[in-house]
N, C-alpha and C. Protein backbone atom coordinates (compact mmCIF):
# COMPACT_ATOMS: atom_id res chain seq x y z
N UNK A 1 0.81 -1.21 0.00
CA UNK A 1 0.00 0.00 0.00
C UNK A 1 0.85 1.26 0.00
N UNK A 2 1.73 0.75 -0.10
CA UNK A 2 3.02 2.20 -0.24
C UNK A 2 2.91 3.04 1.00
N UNK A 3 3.09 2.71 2.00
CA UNK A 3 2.48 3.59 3.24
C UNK A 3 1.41 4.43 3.29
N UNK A 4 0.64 4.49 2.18
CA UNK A 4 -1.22 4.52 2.25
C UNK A 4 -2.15 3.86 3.71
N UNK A 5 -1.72 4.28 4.99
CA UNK A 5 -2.19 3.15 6.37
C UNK A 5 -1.84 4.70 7.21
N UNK A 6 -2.82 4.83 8.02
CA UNK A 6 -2.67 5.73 8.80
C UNK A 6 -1.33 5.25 10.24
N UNK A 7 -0.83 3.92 10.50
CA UNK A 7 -0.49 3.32 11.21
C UNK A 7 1.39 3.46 10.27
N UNK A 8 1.82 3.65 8.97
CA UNK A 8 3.09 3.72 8.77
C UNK A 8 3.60 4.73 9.55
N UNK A 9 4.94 4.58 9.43
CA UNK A 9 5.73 5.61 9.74
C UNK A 9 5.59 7.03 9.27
N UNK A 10 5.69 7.90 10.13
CA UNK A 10 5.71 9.24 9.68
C UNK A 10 7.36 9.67 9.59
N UNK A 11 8.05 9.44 10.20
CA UNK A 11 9.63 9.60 10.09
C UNK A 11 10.39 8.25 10.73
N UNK A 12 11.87 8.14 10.84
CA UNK A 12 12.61 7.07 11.02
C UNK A 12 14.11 8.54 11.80
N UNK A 13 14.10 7.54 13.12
CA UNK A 13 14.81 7.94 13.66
C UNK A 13 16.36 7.22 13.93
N UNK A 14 17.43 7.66 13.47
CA UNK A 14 18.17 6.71 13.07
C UNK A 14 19.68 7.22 14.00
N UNK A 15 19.95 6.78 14.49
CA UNK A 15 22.05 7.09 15.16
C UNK A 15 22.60 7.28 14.27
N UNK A 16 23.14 8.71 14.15
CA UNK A 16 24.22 9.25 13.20
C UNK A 16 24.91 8.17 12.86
N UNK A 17 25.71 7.52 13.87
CA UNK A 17 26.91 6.69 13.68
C UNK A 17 26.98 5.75 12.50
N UNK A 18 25.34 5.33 12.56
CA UNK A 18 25.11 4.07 11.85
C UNK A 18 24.26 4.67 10.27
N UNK A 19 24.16 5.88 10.31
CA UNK A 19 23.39 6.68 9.17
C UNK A 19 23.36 5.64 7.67
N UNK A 20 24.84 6.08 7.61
CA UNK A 20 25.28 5.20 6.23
C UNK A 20 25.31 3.75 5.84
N UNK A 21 25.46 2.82 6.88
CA UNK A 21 25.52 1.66 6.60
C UNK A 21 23.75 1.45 7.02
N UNK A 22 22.95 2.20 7.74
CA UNK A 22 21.59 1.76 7.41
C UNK A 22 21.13 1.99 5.63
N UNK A 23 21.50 2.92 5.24
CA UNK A 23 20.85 3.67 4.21
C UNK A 23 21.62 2.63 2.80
N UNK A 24 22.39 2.02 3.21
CA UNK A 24 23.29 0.84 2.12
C UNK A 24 22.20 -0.41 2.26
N UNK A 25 21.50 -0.83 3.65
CA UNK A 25 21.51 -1.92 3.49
C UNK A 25 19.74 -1.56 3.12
N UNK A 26 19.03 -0.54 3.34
CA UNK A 26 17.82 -0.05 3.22
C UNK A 26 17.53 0.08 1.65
N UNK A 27 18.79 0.38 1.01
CA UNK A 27 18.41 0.82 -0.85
C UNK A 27 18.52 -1.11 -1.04
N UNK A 28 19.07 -1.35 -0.70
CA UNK A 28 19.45 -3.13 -1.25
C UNK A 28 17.99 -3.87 -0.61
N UNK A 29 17.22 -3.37 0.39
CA UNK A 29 16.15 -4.02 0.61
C UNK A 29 15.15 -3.12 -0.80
N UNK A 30 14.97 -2.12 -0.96
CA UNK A 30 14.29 -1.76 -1.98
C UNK A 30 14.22 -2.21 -3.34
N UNK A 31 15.52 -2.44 -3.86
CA UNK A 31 15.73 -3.35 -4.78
C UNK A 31 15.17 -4.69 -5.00
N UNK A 32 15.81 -5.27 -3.56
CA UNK A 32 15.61 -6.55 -3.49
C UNK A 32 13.78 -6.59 -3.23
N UNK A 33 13.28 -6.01 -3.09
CA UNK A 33 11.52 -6.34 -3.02
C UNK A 33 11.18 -5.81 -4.09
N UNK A 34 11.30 -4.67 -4.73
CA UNK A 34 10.91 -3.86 -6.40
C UNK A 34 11.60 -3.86 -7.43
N UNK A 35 13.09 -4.31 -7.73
CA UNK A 35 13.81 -4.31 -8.48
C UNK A 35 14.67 -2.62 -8.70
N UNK A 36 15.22 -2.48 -9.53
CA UNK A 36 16.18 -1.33 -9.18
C UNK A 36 15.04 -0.22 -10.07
N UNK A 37 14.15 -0.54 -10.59
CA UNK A 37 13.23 0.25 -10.93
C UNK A 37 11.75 0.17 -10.34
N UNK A 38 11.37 0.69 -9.49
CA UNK A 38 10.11 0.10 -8.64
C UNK A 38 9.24 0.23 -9.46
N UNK A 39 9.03 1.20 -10.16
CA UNK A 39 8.37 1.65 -11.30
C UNK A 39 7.45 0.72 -12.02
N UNK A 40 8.37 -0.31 -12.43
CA UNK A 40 8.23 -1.40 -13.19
C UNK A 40 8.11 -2.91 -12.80
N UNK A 41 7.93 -2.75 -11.46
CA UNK A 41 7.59 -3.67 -10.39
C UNK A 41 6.06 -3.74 -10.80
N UNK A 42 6.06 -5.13 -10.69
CA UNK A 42 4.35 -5.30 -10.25
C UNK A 42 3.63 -5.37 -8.86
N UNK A 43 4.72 -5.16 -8.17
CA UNK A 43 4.52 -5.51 -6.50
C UNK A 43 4.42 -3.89 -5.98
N UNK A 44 4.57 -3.05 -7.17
CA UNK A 44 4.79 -1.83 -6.38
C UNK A 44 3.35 -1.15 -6.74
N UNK A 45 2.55 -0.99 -5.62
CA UNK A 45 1.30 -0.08 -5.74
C UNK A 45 1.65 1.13 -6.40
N UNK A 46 0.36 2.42 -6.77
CA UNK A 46 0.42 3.72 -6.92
C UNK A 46 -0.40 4.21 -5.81
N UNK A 47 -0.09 5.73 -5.89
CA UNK A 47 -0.61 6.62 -4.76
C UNK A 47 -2.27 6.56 -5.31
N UNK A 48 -3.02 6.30 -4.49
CA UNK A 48 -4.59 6.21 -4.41
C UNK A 48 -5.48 6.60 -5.64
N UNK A 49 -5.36 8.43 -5.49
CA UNK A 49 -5.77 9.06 -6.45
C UNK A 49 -4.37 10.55 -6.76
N UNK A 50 -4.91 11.22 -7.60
CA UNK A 50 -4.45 12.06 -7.73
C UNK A 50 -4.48 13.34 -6.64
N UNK A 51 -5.59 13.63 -6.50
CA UNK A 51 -5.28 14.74 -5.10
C UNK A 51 -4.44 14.11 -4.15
N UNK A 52 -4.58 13.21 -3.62
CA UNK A 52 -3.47 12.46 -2.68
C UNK A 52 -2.53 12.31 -3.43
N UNK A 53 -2.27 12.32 -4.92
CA UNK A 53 -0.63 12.51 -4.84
C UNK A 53 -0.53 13.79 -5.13
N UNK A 54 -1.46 14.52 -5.49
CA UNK A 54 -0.24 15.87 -5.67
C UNK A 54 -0.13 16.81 -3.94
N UNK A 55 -1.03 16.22 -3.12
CA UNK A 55 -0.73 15.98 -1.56
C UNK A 55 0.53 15.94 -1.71
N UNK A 56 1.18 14.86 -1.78
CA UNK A 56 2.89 14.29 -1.48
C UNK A 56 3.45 14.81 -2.12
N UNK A 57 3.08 14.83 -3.52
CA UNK A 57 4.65 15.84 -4.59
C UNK A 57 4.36 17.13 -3.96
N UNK A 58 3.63 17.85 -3.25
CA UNK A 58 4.10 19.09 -2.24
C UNK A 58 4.12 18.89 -1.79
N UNK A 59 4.59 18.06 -0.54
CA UNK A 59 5.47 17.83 0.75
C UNK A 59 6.78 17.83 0.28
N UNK A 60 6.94 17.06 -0.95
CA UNK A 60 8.19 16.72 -1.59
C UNK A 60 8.87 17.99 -1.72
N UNK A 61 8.37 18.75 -2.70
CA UNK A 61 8.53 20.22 -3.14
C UNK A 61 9.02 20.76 -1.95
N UNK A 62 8.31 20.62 -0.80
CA UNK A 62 8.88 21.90 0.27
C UNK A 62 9.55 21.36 1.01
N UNK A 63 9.86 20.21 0.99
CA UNK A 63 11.00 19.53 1.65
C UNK A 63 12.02 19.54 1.11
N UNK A 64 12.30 19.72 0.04
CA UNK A 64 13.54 20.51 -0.79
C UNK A 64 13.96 21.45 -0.94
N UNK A 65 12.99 22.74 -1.23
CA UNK A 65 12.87 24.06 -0.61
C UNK A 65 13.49 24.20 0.54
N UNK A 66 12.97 23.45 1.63
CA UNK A 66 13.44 24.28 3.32
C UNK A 66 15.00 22.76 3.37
N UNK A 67 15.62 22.66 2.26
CA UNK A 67 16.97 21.93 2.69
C UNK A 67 16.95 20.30 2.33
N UNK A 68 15.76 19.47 2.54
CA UNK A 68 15.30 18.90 2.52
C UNK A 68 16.88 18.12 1.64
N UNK A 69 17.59 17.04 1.91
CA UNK A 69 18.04 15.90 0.66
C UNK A 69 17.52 14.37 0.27
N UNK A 70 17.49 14.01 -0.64
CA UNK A 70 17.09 12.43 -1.17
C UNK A 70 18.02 11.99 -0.79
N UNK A 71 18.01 10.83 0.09
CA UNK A 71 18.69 9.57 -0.17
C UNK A 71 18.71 8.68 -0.96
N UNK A 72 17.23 8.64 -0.82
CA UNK A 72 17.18 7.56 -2.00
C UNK A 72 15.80 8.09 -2.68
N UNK A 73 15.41 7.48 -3.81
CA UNK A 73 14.10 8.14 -4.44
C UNK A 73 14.21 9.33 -5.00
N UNK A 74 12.54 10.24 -4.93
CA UNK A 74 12.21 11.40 -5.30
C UNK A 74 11.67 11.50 -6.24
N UNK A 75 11.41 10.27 -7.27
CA UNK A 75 11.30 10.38 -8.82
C UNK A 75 9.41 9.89 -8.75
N UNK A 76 9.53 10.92 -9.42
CA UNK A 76 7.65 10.82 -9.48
C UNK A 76 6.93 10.72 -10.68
N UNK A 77 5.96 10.28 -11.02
CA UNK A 77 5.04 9.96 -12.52
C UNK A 77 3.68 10.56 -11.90
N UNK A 78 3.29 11.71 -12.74
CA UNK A 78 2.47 12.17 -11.93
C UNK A 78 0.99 11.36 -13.04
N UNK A 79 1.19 10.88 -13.92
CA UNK A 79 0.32 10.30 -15.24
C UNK A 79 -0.30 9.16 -14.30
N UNK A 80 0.60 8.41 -13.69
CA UNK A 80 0.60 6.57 -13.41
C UNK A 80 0.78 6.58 -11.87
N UNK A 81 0.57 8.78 -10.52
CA UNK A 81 0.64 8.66 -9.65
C UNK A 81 0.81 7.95 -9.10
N UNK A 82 2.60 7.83 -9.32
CA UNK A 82 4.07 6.55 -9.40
C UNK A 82 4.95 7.76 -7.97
N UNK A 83 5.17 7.10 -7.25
CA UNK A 83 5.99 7.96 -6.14
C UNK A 83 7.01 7.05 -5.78
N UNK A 84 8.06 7.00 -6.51
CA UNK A 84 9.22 6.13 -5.95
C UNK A 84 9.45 6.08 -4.24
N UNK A 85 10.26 4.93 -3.57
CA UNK A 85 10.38 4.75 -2.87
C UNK A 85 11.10 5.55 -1.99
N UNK A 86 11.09 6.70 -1.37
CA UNK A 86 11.55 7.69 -1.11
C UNK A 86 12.03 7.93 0.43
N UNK A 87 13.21 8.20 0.81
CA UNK A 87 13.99 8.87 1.76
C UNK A 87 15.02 9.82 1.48
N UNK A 88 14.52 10.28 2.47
CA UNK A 88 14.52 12.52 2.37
C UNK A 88 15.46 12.61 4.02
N UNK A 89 16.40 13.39 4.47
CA UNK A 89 17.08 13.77 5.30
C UNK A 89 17.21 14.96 5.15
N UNK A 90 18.11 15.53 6.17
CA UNK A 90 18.30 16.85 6.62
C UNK A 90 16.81 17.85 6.60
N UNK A 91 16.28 17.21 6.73
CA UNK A 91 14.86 18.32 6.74
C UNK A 91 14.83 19.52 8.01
N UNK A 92 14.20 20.34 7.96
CA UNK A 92 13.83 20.98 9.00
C UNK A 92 12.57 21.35 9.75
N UNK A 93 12.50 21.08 11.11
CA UNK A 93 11.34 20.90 11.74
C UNK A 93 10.03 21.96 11.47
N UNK A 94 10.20 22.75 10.46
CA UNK A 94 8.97 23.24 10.11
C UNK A 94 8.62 22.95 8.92
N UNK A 95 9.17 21.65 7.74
CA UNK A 95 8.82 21.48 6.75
C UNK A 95 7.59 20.38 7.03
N UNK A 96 7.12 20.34 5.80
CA UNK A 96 5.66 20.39 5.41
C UNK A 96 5.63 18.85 5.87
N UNK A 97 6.62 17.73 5.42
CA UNK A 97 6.85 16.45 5.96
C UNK A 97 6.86 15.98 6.85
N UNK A 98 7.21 17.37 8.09
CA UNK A 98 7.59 17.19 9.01
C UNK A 98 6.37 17.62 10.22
N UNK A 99 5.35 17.55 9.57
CA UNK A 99 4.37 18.33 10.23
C UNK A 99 3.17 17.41 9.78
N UNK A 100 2.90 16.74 9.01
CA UNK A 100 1.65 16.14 8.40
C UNK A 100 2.27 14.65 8.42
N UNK A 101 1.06 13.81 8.55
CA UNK A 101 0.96 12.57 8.48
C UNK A 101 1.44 12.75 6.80
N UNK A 102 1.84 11.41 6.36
CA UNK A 102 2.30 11.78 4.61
C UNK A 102 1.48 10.29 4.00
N UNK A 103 1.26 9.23 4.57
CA UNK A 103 0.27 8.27 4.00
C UNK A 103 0.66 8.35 2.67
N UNK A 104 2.11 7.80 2.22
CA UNK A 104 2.55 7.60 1.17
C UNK A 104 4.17 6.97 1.26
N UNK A 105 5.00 6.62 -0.20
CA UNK A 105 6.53 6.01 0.22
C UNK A 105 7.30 6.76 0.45
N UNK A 106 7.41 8.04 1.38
CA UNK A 106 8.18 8.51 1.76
C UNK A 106 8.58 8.96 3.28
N UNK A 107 9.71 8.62 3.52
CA UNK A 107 10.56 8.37 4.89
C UNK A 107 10.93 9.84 5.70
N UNK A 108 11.17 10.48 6.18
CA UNK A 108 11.63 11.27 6.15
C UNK A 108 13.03 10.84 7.26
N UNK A 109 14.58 10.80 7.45
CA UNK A 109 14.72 10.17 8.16
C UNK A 109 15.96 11.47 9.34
N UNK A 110 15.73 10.99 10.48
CA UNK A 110 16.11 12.52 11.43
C UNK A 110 17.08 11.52 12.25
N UNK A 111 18.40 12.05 12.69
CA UNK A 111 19.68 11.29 13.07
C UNK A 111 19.26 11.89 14.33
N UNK A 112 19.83 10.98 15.46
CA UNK A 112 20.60 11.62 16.66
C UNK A 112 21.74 10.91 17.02
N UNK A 113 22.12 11.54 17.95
CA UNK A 113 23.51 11.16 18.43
C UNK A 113 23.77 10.20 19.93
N UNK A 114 22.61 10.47 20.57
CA UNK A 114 22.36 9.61 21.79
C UNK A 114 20.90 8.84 22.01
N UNK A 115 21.01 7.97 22.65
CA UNK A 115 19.64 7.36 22.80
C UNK A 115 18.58 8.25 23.82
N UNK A 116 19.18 9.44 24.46
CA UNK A 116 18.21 10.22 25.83
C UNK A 116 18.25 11.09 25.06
N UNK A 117 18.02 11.56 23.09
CA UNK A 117 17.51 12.82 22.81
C UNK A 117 16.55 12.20 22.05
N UNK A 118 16.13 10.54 21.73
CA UNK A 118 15.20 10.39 20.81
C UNK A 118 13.66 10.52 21.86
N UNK A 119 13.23 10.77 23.16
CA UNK A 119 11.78 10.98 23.75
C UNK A 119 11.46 12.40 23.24
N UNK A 120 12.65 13.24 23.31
CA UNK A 120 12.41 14.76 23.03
C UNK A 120 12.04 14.88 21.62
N UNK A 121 12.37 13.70 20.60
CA UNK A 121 12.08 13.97 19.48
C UNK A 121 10.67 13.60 19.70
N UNK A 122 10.59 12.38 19.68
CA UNK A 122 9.25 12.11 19.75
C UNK A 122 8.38 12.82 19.88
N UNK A 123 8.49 14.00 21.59
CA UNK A 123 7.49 14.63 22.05
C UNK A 123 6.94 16.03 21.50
N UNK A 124 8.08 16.31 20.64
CA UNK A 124 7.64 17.24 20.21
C UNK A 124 6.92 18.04 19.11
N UNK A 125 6.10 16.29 18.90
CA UNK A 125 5.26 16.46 17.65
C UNK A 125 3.83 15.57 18.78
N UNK A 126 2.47 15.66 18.07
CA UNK A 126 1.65 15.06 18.79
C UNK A 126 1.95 13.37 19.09
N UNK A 127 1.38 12.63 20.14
CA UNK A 127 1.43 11.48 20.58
C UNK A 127 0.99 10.40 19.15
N UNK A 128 2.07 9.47 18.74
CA UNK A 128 1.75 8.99 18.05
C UNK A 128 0.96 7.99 17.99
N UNK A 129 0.09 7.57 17.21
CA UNK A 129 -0.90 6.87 17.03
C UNK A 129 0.21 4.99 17.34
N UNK A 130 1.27 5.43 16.11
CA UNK A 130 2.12 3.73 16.27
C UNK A 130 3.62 4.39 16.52
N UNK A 131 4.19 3.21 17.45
CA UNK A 131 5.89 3.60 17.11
C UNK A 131 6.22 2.29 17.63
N UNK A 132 6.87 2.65 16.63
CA UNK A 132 8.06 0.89 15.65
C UNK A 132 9.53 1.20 16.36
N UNK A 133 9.85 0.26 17.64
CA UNK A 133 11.20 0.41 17.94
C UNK A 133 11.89 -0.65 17.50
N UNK A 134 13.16 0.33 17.07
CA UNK A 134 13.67 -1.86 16.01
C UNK A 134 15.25 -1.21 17.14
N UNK A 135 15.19 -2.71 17.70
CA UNK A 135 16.80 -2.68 18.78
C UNK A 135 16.82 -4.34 19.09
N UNK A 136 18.10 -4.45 19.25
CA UNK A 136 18.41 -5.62 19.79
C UNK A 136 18.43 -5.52 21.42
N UNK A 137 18.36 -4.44 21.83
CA UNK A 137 19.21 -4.14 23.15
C UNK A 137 17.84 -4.17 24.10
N UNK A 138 17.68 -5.22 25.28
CA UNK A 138 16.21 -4.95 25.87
C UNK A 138 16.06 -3.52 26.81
N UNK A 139 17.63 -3.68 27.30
CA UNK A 139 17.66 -1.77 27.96
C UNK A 139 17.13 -0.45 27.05
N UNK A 140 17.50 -0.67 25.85
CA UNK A 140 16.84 0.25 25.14
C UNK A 140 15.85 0.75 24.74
N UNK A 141 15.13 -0.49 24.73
CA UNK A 141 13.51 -0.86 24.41
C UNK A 141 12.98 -0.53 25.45
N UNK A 142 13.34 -0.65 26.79
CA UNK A 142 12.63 -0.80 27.90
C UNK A 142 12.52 1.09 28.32
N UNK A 143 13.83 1.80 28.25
CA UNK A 143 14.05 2.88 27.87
C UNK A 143 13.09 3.73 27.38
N UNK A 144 13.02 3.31 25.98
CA UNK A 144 12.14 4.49 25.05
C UNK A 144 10.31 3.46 25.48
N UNK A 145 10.02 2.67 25.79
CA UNK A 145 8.54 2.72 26.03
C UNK A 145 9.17 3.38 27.43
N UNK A 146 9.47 3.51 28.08
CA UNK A 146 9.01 4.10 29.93
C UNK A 146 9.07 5.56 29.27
N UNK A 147 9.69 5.82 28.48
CA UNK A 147 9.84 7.40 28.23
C UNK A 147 9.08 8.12 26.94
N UNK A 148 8.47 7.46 26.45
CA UNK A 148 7.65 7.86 25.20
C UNK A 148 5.89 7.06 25.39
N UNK A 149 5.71 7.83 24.63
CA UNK A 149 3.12 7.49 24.67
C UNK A 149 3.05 7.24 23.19
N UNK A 150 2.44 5.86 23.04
CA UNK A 150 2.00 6.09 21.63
C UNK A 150 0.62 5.46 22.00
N UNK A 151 -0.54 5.24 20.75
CA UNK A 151 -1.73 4.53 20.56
C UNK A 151 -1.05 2.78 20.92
N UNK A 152 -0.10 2.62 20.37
CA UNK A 152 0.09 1.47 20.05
C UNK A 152 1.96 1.69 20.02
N UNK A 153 2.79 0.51 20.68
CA UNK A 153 4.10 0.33 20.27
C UNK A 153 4.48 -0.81 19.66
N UNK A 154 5.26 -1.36 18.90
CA UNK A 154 5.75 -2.53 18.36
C UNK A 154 7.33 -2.43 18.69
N UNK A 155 7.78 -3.80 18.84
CA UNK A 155 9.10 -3.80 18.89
C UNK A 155 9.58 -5.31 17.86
N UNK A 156 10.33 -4.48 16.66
CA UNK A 156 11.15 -5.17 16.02
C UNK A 156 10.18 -5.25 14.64
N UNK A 157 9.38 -4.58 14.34
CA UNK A 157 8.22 -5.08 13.52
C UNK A 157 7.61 -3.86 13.23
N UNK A 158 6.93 -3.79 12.16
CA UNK A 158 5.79 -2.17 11.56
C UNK A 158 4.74 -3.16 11.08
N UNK A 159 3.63 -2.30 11.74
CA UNK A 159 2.27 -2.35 11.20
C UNK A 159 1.42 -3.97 11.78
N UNK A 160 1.78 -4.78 12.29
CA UNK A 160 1.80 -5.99 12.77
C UNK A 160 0.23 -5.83 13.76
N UNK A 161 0.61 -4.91 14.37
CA UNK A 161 -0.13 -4.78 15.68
C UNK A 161 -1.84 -5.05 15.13
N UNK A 162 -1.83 -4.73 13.95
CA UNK A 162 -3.60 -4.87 13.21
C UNK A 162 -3.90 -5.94 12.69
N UNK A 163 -2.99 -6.89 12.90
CA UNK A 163 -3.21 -8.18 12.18
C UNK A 163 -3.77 -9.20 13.43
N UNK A 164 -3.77 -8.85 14.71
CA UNK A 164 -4.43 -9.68 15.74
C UNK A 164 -5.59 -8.56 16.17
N UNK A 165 -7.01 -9.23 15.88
CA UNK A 165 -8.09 -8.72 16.01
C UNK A 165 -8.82 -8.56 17.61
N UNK A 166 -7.88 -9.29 18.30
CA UNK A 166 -8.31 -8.93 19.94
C UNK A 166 -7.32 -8.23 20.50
N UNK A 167 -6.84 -7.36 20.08
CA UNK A 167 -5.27 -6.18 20.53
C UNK A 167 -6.53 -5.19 20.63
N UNK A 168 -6.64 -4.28 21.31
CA UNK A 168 -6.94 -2.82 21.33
C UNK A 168 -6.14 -2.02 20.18
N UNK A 169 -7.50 -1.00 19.56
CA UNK A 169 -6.82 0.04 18.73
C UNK A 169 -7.04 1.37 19.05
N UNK A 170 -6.37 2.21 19.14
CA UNK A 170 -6.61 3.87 19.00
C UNK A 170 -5.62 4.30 19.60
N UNK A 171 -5.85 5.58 19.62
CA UNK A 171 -4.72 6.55 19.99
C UNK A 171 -4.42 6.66 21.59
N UNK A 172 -4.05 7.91 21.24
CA UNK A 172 -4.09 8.64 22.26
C UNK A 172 -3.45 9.91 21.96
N UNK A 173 -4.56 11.41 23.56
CA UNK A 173 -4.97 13.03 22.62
C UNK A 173 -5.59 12.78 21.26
N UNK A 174 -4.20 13.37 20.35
CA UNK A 174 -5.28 13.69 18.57
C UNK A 174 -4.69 12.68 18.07
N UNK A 175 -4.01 11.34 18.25
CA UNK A 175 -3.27 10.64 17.50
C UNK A 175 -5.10 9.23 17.63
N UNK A 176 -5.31 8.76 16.12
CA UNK A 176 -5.97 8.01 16.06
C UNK A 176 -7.56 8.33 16.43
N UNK A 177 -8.14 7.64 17.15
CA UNK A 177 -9.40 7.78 18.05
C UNK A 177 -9.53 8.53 19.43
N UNK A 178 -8.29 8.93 19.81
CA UNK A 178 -8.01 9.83 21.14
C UNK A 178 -8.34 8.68 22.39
């Protein structure tokens, strides 16, 4: 569904340290599920309709504008509302990506440098509806749920949580059902 799910990721929070060797092994998973042209994938959905994509190609737009870089992606068909598989960095916290749910394939992805500045990231956007912690480390995990609120958390896994029909769903505040 190309992150068309109110429950994807809205950004990816990633350790400087490890920036680059995530973003090596992240284009080789893209490949390896769409081929080096997603385009031409049959596995690769399009964006819904057209108002919902030209939704995203302006997020895109002003996420380039205010600094915004591709990692990977960016390439759009606005005929066959085709939105390549897209991750965007260096953004800044008042761009348009960075402020709206985006319900489409694009990542936006924000580094830190320690594990006690990612709650502050978190908090300073509304309570999220889902958050996807991927760690090996159980201190870490244990960490960011005591210190972060979502509707729903997963660990090691996205989007999972809707596939067992006796889990509780909704938010919490404006995230989801409140």
């Amino acid at each position: 569904n190309v992150g068309q799910i109110c429950i994807a990721p809205d950004y990816l929070l990633v350790q400087k340290d490890v920036k680059a060797e995530f973003l090596d092994l992240i284009k080789k998973k893209f490949i390896e599920y769409h081929t080096e042209e997603a385009s031409e994938s049959d596995s690769y959905a399009r964006i819904v309709n057209k108002n919902h994509f030209d939704r995203i190609n302006r997020l895109l737009k002003d996420a380039v504008e205010k600094g915004g870089k591709f990692e990977h992606g960016g390439n759009v068909d606005s005929q066959s509302n085709y939105i390549e598989p897209t991750i965007i960095s260096e953004l800044s916290d008042d761009a348009s990506l960075m402020q709206e749910e985006i319900f489409g394939p694009v990542l936006p992805l924000v580094t830190f440098s320690d594990l006690s500045e990612v709650p502050a990231i978190i908090q300073k956007k509304e309570k999220p509806l889902a958050l996807y912690i991927f760690s090996s480390s159980k201190e870490n995990i244990r960490y960011l749920l005591n210190n972060t609120r979502a509707g729903g958390s997963v660990i090691n896994h996205c989007v999972i949580q809707t596939l067992n029909p006796h889990l509780p769903f909704g938010g919490v505040n404006n995230s989801g059902i409140g």
